[in-house]
C-alpha atoms as a PDB file:
ATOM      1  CA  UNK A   1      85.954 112.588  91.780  1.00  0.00           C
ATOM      2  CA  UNK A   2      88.535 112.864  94.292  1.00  0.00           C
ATOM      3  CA  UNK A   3      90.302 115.998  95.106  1.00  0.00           C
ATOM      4  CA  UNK A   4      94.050 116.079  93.971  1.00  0.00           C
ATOM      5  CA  UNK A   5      96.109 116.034  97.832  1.00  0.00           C
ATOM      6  CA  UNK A   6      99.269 116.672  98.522  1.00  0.00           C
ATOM      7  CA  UNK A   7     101.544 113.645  99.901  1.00  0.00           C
ATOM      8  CA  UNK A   8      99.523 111.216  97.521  1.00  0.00           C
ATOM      9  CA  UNK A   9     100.739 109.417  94.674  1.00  0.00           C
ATOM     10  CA  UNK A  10      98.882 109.735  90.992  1.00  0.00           C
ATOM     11  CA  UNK A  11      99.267 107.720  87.985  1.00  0.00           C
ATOM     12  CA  UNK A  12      98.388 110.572  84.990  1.00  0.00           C
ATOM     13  CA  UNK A  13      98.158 109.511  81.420  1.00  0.00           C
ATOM     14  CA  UNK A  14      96.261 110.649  78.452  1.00  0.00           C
ATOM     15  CA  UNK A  15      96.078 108.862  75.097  1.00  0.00           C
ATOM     16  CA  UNK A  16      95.066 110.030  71.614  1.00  0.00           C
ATOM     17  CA  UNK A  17      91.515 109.892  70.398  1.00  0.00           C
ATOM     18  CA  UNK A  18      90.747 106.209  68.464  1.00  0.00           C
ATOM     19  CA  UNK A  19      94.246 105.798  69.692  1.00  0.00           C
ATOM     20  CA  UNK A  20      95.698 108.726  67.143  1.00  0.00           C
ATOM     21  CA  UNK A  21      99.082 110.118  67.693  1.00  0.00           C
ATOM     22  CA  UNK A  22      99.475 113.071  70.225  1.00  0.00           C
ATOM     23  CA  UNK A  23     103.019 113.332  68.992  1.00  0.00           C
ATOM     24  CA  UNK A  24     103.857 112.998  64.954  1.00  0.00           C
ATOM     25  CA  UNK A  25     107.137 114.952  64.983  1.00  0.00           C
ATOM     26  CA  UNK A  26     110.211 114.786  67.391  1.00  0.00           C
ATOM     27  CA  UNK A  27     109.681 118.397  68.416  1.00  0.00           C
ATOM     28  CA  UNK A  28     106.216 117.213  69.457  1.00  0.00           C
ATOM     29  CA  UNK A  29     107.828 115.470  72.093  1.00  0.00           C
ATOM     30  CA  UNK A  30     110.381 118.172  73.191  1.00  0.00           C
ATOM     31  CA  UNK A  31     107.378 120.750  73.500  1.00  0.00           C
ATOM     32  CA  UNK A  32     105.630 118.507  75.741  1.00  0.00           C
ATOM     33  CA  UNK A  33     108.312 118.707  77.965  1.00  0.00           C
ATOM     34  CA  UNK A  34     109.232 122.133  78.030  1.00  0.00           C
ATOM     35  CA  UNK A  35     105.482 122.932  78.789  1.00  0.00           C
ATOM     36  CA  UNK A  36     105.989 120.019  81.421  1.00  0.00           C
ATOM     37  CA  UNK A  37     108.695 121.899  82.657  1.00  0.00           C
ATOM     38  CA  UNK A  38     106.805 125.061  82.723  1.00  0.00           C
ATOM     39  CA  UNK A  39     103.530 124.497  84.493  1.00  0.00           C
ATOM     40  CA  UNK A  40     103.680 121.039  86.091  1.00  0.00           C
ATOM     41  CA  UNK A  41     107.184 120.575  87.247  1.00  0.00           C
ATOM     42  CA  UNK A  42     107.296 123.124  90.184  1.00  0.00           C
ATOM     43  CA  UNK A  43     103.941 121.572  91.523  1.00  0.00           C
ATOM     44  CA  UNK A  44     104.488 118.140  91.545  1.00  0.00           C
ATOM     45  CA  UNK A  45     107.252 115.483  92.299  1.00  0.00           C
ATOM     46  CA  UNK A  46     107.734 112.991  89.407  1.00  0.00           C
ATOM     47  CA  UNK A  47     109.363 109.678  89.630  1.00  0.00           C
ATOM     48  CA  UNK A  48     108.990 108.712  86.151  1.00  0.00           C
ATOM     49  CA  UNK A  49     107.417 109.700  82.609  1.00  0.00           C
ATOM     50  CA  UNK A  50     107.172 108.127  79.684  1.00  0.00           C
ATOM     51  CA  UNK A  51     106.546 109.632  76.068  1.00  0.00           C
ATOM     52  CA  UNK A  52     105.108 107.655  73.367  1.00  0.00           C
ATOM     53  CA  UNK A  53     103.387 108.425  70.259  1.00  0.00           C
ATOM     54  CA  UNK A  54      99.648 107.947  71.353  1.00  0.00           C
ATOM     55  CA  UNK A  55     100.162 108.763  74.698  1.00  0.00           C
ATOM     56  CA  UNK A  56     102.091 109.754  77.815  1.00  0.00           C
ATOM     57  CA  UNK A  57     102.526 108.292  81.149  1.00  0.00           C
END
């Protein structure tokens, strides 16, 4: 596996086990992104996100 660099541009994602929700509620959701906001925004540029039930873009 390839180091995470600086300058490159990464597709993350991460879906449910057996495809099972990550998020059930619709605080689910706004948790993500305050711990989005927390640990990931000040180290990395996004260009786009996207939220849905069994997984996240």
């Amino acid at each position: 596996m390839e180091p995470v660099e600086s300058g490159n541009y990464y597709h993350i994602y991460n879906r449910g086990i057996n495809s099972c929700d990550l998020f059930s509620e619709e605080g689910d959701y706004e948790r993500f992104l305050e711990l989005f906001e927390k640990y990931l925004n000040s180290i990395a540029e996004v260009y786009a996100w996207c939220l849905m039930p069994n997984h996240f873009h």
